[in-house]
Protein backbone atom coordinates (compact mmCIF):
# COMPACT_ATOMS: atom_id res chain seq x y z
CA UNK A 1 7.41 -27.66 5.27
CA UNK A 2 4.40 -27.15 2.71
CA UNK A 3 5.48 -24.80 -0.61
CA UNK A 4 3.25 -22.06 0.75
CA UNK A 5 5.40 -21.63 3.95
CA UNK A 6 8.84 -22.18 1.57
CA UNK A 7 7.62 -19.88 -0.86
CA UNK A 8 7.02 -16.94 1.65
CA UNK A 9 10.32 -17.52 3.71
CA UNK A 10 12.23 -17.65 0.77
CA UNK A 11 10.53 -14.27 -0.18
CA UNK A 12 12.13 -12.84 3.03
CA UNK A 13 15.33 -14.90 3.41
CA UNK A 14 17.10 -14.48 -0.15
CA UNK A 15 17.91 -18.20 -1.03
CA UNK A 16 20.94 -17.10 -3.22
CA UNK A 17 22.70 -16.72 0.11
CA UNK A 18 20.53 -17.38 3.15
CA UNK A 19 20.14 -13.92 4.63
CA UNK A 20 18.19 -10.76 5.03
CA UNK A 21 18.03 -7.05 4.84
CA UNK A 22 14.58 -5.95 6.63
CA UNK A 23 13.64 -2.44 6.81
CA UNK A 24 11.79 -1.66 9.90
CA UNK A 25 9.06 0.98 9.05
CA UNK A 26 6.40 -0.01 12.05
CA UNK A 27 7.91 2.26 14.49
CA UNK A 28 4.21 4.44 14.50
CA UNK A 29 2.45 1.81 15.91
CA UNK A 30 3.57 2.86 19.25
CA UNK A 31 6.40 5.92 18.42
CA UNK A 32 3.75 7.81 16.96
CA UNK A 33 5.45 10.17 13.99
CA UNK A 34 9.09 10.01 14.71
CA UNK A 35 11.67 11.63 13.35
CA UNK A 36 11.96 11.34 9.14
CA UNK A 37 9.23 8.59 9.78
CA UNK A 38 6.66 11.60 9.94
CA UNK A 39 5.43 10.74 6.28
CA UNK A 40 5.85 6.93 5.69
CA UNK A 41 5.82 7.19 1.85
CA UNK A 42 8.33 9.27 1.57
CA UNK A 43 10.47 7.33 3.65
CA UNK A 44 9.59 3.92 1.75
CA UNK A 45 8.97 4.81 -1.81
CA UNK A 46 13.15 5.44 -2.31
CA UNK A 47 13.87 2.69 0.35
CA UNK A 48 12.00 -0.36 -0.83
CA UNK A 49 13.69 -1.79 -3.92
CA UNK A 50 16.86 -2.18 -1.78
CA UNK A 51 15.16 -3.99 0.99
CA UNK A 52 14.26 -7.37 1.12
CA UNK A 53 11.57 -6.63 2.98
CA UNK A 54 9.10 -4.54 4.76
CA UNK A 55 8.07 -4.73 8.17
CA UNK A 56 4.95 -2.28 8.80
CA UNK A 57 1.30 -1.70 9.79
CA UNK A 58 -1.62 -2.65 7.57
CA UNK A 59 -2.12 1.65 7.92
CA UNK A 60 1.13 2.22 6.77
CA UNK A 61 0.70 -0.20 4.46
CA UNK A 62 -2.83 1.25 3.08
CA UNK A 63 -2.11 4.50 3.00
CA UNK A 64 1.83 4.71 2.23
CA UNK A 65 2.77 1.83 -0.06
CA UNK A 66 2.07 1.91 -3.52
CA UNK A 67 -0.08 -1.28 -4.77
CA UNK A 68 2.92 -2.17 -7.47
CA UNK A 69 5.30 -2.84 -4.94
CA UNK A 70 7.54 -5.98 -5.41
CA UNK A 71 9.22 -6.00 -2.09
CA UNK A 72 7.44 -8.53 0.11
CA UNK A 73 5.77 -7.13 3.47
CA UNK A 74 5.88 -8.62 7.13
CA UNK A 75 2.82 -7.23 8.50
CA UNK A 76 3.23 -6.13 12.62
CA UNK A 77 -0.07 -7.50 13.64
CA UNK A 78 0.77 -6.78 17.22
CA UNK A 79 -0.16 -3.37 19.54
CA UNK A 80 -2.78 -1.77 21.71
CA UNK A 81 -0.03 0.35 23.77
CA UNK A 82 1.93 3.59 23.38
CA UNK A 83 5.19 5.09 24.68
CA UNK A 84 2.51 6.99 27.16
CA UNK A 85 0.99 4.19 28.37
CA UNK A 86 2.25 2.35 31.60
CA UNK A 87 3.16 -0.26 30.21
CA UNK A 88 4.74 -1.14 26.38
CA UNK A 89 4.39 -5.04 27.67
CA UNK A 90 0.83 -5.12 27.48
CA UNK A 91 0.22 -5.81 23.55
CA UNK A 92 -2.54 -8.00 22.39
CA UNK A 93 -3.33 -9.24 18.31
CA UNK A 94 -4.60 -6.41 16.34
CA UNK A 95 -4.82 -8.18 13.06
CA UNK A 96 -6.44 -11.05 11.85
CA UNK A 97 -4.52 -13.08 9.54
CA UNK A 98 -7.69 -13.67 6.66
CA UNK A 99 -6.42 -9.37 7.21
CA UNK A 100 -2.67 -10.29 6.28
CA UNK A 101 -4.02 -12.48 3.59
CA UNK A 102 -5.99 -10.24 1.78
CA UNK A 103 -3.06 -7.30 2.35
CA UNK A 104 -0.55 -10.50 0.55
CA UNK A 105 1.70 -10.66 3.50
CA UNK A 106 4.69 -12.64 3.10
CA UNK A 107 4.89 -12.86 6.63
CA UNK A 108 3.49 -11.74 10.02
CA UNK A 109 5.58 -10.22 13.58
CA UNK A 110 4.60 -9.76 17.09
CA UNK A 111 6.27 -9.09 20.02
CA UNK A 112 7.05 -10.49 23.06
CA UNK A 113 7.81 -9.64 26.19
CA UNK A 114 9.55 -12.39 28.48
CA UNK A 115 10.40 -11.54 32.00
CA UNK A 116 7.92 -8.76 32.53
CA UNK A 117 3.94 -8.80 33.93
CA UNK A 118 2.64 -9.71 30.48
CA UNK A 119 4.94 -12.07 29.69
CA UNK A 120 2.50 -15.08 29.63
CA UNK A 121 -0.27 -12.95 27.89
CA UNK A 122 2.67 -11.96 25.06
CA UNK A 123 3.84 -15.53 24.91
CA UNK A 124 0.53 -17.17 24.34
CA UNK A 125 -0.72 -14.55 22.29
CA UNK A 126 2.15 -15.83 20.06
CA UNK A 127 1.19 -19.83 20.26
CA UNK A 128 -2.20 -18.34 18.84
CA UNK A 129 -1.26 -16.70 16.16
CA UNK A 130 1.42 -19.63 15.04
CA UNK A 131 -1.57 -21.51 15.26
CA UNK A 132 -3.67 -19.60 12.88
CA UNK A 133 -0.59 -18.71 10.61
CA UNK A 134 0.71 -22.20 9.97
CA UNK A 135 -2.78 -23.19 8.86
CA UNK A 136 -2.84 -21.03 6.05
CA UNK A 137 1.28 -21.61 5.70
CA UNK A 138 2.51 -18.10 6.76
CA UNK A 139 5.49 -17.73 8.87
CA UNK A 140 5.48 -15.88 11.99
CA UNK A 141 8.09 -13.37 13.02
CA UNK A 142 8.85 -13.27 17.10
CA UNK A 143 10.04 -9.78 18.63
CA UNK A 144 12.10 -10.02 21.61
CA UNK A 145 11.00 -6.82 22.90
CA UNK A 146 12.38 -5.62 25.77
CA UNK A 147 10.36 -2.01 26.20
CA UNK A 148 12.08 0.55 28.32
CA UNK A 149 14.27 -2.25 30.38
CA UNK A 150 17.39 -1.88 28.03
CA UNK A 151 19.39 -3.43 30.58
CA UNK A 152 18.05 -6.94 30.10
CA UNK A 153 20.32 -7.10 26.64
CA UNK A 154 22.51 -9.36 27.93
CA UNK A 155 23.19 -12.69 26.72
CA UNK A 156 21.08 -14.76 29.24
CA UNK A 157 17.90 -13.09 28.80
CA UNK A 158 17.98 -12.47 24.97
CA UNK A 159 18.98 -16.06 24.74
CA UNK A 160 16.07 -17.39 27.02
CA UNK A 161 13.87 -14.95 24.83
CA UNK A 162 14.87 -16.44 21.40
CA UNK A 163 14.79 -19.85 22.66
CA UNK A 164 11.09 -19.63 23.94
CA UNK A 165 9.99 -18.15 20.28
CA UNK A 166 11.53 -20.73 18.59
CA UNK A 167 10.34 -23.25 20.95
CA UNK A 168 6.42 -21.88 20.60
CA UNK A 169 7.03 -22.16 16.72
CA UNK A 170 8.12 -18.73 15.25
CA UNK A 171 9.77 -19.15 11.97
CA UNK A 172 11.78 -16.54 12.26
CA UNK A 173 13.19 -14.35 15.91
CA UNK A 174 14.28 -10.71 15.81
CA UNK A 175 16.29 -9.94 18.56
CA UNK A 176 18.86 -7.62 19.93
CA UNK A 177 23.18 -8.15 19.51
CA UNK A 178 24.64 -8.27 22.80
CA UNK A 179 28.04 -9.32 23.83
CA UNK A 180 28.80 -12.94 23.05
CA UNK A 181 25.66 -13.14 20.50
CA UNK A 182 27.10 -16.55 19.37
CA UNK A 183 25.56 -18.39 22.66
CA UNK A 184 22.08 -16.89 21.89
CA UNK A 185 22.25 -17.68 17.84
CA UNK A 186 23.74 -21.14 18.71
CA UNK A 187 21.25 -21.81 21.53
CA UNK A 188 17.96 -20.96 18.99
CA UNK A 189 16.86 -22.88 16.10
CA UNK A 190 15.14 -20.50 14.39
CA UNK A 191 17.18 -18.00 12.07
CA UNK A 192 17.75 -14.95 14.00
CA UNK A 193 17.58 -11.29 12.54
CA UNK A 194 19.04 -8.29 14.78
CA UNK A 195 17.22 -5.26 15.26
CA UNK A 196 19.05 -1.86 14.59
CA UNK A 197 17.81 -0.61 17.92
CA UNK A 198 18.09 3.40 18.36
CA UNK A 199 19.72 5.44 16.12
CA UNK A 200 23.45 5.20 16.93
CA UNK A 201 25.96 8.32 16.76
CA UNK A 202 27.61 7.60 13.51
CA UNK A 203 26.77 5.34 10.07
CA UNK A 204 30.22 3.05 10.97
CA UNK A 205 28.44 2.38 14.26
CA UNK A 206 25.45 0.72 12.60
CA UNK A 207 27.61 -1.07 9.93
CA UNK A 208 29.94 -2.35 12.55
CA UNK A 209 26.59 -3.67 14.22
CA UNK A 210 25.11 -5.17 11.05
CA UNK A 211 28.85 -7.03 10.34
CA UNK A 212 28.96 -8.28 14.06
CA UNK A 213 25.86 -9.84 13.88
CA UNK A 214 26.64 -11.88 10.69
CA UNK A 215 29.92 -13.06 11.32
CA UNK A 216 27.89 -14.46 15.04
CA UNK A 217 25.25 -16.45 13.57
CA UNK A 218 22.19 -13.88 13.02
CA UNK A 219 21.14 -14.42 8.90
CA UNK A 220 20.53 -10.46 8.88
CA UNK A 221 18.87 -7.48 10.28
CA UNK A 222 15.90 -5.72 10.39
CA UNK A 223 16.93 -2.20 10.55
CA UNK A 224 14.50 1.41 10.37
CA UNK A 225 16.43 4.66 12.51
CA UNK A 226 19.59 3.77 11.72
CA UNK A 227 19.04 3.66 7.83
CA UNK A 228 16.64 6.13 7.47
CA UNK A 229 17.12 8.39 10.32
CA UNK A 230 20.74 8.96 8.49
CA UNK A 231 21.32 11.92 5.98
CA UNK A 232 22.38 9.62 3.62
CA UNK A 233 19.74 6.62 3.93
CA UNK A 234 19.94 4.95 0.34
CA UNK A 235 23.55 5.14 0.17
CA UNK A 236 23.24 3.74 3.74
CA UNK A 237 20.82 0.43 2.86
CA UNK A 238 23.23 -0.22 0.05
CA UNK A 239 26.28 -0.49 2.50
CA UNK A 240 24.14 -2.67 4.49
CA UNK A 241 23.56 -5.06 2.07
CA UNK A 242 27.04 -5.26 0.87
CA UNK A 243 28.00 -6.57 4.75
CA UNK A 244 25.10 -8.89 4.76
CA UNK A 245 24.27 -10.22 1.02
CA UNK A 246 28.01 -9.36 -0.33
CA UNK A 247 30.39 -10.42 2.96
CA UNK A 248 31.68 -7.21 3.16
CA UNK A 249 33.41 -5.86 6.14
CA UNK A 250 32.74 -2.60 7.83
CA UNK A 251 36.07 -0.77 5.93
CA UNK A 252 34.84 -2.00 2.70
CA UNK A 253 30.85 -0.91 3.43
CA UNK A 254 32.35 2.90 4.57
CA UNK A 255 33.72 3.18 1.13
CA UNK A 256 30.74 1.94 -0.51
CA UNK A 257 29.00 4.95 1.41
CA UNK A 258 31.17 7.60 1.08
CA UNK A 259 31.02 7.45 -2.21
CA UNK A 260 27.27 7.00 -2.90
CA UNK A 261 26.63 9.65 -0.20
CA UNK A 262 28.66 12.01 -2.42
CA UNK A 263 27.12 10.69 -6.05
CA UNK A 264 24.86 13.38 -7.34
C-alpha cells in the first residue's frame, strides 16, 4: 500500500486503536432537508471535533463547512435519485475525483445496491471509481444500501453485499448490524463500519447498537440521525466514542451521557 493510501486511511481509521467514529451528514443528497439536518452548519460546526470523520456532499461541504476544519472528509460522490423517484437503486457517479482532490478528501463513498435492477450498474460503477481512486491513492468507501427493502438485513444478503465490495476493491464497507454480524465481518476482508440506520426510540438503543457492532468485528460506525437527531447530540457523540475508541460498554456510555446531557 503506497503512503498516500496509508496516510488517508489512517486519517479515518485512528491508528492508536484501529477504529472509527464517522458522522454521517450526506443524508440531503437524497432526504432532502430532514429533520435537525435542515441547516448543515449548524449541525456540523459543534459536531466535528468529536468525529473522526465526515461523510458529506461537496454542497454541504462548500457551503456548510468552514475551510479550517481538521476533521478529515469522505466525500459521497454517488446520487442522481430521490426518495420520490421510483427507484433509490438507480445512482450513477456525480463527482469526479480531480473534484475530491481539489475539495482534500481523505476518502470517497458510493453506494451499492446488490440484489436489485441496478445492481450491475451500482457494482461497476464502483470497479470505476476504485479504478480512478487507487491511481491517485484514495480509498474508496462501499455502501451496502439496501433502499426501501429493509427486509434484506439479514445475514446472507449483507454478507454477500460486503463480500462483493471488498472483492471489487473498496477499502473500506459500511454496512448494516444484523443478527449474527460476526459471519458477515468474518466473511469480508475489508474493515467494516455499521451504519446507524433510522433514528431509534431511545439514546441506549443506539449505544447498544454501536457496542454490538464492536464487540462482532465492525472497526466502528458511521452514524448521522441517531447522534444528531437526539436532544442531546454532543453529549451523545462523546458516549459513542467512549464504546468504540475507549471499550466502553453500553452501562458505562449511559453514564457518560447523563451526565454531559445535564452539564450546563
Amino acid at each position: 500500500m503506497d503512503w498516500g493510501m496509508k496516510n488517508r486511511l489512517s486519517q479515518i481509521i485512528k491508528s492508536d486503536t484501529g477504529r472509527t467514529v464517522m458522522l454521517a451528514v450526506d443524508h440531503g443528497y437524497f432526504l432532502g432537508p430532514t429533520r435537525k439536518l435542515e441547516n448543515p452548519r449548524t449541525t456540523i460546526e459543534p459536531l466535528a471535533p468529536y468525529a473522526d470523520a465526515i461523510m458529506l456532499t461537496r454542497g454541504v461541504l462548500r457551503t456548510s463547512v468552514p475551510a479550517e476544519i481538521t476533521t478529515p472528509v469522505v466525500l459521497r460522490v454517488s446520487g442522481g435519485t430521490s426518495i420520490i423517484g421510483k427507484d433509490l437503486s438507480d445512482e450513477g457517479i456525480t463527482t469526479s475525483i480531480q473534484e475530491a482532490i481539489r475539495l482534500n478528501a481523505a476518502g470517497v463513498a458510493l453506494s451499492i445496491f446488490v440484489g436489485s435492477e441496478h445492481e450491475r450498474e451500482t457494482l461497476l460503477g464502483l470497479s470505476n471509481l476504485v479504478n480512478e481512486a487507487e491511481e491517485y491513492g484514495i480509498p474508496v468507501l462501499a455502501v451496502t444500501a439496501v433502499g426501501k427493502e429493509l427486509e434484506k438485513r439479514d445475514v446472507r444478503y449483507l454478507s454477500l453485499c460486503c463480500r462483493i465490495a471488498a472483492e471489487l476493491g473498496a477499502r473500506v464497507v459500511k454496512t448494516y448490524y444484523c443478527e449474527d454480524f460476526e459471519k458477515v465481518s468474518g466473511g469480508c476482508p475489508a474493515p467494516l463500519v455499521v451504519a446507524g440506520g433510522p433514528k431509534l426510540e431511545t439514546e441506549r438503543d443506539a449505544m447498544q447498537l454501536a457496542y454490538d457492532a464492536i464487540q462482532r468485528g465492525a472497526i466502528g460506525v458511521d452514524m448521522g440521525r441517531n447522534i444528531w437527531q437526539s436532544e442531546h447530540p454532543i453529549a451523545m457523540i462523546k458516549a459513542i466514542r467512549h464504546i468504540v475508541h475507549e471499550k466502553g460498554t453500553v452501562e458505562s456510555a449511559c453514564e457518560l451521557f447523563n451526565t454531559l446531557k445535564n452539564e450546563r
